[in-house]
Structures are given as C-alpha cells and as structure tokens.
Protein backbone atom coordinates (compact mmCIF):
# COMPACT_ATOMS: atom_id res chain seq x y z
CA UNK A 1 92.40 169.50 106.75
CA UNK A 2 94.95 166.36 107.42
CA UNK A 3 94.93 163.24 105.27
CA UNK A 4 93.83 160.07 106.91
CA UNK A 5 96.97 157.88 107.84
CA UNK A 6 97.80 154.94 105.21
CA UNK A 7 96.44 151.79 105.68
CA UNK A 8 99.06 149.30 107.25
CA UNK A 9 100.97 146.85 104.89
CA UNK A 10 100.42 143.38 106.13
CA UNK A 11 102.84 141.06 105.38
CA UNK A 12 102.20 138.07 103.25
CA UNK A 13 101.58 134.59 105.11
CA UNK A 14 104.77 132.28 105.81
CA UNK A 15 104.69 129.18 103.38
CA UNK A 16 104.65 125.77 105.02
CA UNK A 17 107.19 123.47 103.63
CA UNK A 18 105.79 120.31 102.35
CA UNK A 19 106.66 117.13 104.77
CA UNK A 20 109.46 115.27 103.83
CA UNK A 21 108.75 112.03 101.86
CA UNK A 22 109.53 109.12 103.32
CA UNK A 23 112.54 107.23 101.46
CA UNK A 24 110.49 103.86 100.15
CA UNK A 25 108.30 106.19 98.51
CA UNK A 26 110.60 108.96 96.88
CA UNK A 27 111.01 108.61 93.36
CA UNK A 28 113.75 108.30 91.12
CA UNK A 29 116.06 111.65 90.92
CA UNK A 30 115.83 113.45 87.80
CA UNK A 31 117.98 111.54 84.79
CA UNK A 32 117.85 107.96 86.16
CA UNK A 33 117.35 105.27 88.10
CA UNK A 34 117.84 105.50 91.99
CA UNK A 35 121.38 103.77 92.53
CA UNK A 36 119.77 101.87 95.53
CA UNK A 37 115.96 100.87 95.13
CA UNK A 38 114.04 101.84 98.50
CA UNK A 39 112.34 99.35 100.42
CA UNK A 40 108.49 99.70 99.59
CA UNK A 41 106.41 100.09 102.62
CA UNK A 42 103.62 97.10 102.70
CA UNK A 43 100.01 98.19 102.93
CA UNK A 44 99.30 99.58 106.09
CA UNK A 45 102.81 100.22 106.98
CA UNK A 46 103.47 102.09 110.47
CA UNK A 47 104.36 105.21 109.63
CA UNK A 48 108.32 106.83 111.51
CA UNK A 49 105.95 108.93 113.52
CA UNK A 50 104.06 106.44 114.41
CA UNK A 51 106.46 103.90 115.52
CA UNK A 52 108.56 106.31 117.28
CA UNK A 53 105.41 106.95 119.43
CA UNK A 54 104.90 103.33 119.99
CA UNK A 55 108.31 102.77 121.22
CA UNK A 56 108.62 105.73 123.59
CA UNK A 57 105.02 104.91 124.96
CA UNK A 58 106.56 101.39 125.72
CA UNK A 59 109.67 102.67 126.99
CA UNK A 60 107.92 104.98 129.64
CA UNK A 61 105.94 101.73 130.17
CA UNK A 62 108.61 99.57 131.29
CA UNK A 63 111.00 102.18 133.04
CA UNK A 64 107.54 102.67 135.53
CA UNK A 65 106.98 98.76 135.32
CA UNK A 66 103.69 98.40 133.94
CA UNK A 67 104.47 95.58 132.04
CA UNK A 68 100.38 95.23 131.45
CA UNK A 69 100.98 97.93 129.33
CA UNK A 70 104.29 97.26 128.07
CA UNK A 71 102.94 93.79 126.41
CA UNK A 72 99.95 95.98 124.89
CA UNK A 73 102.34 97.82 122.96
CA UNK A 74 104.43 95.29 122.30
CA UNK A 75 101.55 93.39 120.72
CA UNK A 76 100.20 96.64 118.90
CA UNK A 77 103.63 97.23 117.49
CA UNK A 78 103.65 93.10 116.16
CA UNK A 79 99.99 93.85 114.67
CA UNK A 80 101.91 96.91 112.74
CA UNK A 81 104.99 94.60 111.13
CA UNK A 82 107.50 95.58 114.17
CA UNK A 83 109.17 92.74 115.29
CA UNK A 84 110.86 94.13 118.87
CA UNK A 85 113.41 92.08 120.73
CA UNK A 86 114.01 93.16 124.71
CA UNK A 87 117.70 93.52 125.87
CA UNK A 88 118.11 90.99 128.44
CA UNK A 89 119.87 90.90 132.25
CA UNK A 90 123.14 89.01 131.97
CA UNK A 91 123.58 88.70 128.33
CA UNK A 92 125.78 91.70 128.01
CA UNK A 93 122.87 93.50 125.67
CA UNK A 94 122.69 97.04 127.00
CA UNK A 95 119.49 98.15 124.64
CA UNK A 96 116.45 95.90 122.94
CA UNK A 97 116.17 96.37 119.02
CA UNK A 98 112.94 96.60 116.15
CA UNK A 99 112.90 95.41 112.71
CA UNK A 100 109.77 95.97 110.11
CA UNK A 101 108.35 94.00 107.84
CA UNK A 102 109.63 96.56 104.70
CA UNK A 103 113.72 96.07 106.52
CA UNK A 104 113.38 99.00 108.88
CA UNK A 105 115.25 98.39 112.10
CA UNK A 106 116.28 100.44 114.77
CA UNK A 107 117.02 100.83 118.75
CA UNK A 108 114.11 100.73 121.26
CA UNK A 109 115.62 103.28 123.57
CA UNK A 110 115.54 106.97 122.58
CA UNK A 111 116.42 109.81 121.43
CA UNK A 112 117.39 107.81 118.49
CA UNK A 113 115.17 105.01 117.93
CA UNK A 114 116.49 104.61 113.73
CA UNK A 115 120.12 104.39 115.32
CA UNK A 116 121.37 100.85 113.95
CA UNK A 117 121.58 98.09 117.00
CA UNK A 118 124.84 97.31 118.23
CA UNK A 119 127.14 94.84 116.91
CA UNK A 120 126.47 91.66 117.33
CA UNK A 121 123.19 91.63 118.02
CA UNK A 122 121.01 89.70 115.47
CA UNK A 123 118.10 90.89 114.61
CA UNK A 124 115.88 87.89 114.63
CA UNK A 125 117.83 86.08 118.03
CA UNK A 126 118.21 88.93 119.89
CA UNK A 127 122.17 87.95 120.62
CA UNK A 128 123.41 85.79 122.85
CA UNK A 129 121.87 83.03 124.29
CA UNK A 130 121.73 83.47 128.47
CA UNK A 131 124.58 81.23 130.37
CA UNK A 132 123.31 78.01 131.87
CA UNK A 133 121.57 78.08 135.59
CA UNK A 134 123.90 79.02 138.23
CA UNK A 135 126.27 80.62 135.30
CA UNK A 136 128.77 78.09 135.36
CA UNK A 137 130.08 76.63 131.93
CA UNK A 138 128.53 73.68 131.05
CA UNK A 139 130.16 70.41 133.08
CA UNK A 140 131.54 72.54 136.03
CA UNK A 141 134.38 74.16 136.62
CA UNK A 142 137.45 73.08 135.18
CA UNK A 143 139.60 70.58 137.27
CA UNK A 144 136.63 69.01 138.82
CA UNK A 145 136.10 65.90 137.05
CA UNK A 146 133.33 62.60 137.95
C-alpha cells in the first residue's frame, strides 16, 4: 500500500508596504525636533496624486486644444489651493508653473510635475511681462526721433 503524497506548502502572502507619508504630515524623527518644520497641509488639501492627475488631465487638454476643458481644470485645480500660471508665446517661458496654498510648487508639464520652475520665473507674475504691440521698445527704434 503507498502513502498519499504530502500536502503542498503554500507560501505565506507578500506584505504590502505601508504608503509613504506625505512630508507636512511626518513627525518628528526619533530624539528631536525636525531641523526644518514641514508645511502643514490646510483642510482639504489636494493630495500629490491628486494634483498630478489634475495637471496631466490639463496638459492632454491643451496639447489637443480643448481649452473648454483646459479652463475646467484650471478652475478645479484653483477650487483645490493650486494657483497655476500658463507659459506664454514670446516671453521666453518654455513651461507654465503651480504653487499651493501649504508652499507646494512645481512644473505643469510632466514627467516631473514637483520639479522646481525655472529661474526667473516668479511664482505669483508668471515672469516677464510680454513686449509692447508690434515688439518694438517703447518710443521706436533708436535714431528715430519726433
């Protein structure tokens, strides 16, 4: 008479990391005080995932021209605390930028949409102001005189 085969050892479930906390709401490290405090996220706060989301929704949106739909995200991003400033023909800006209420900021062209904006672009102007109509300096050309 032959023994039954053993039973098959099943291996134990993976474990699922926990998410990573998002910095305005990690605590301090073990032994201290955090050497920089985190900016606390306001009530309601979008979340990176989120906002991310937002911005390549409106990105798709305005590389196909649906600027309907570009302006509905735009104004569901303001609702949020996301203040998002367009880069604009002819001022030299290559890409737009976002700021938060709680001092996020960020790109609004991807992959990297936390990458800082480019110098010298303010975040509450948006840069440079546009050159006059027709692009010449204010009062002409030089050597032409009234």
């Amino acid at each position: 008479v032959l023994a039954p085969p053993p039973a098959p050892v099943l291996a134990p479930p993976p474990v699922l990391a926990p998410p990573p906390i998002p910095p305005w709401e990690q605590a301090a490290p073990p032994g201290g005080a955090a050497t920089a405090p985190a900016p606390a996220a306001p009530e309601g706060a979008i979340s990176n995932e989120d906002l991310v989301a937002l911005l390549k929704q409106r990105e798709a949106a305005r590389a196909s021209r649906d600027w309907y739909m570009s302006d509905q995200l735009r104004t569901t991003l303001e609702s949020r605390g996301v203040t998002v400033i367009d880069a604009r023909r002819g001022s030299g800006m290559t890409v737009g930028s976002w700021t938060t209420t709680d001092g996020r900021s960020g790109v609004t062209t991807g992959p990297d949409y936390f990458a800082p904006p480019p110098a010298g672009m303010a975040a509450q102007g948006g840069g440079m102001a546009p050159p006059p109509y027709g692009g010449a300096p204010a009062g002409g050309p030089p050597g032409r005189g009234a």
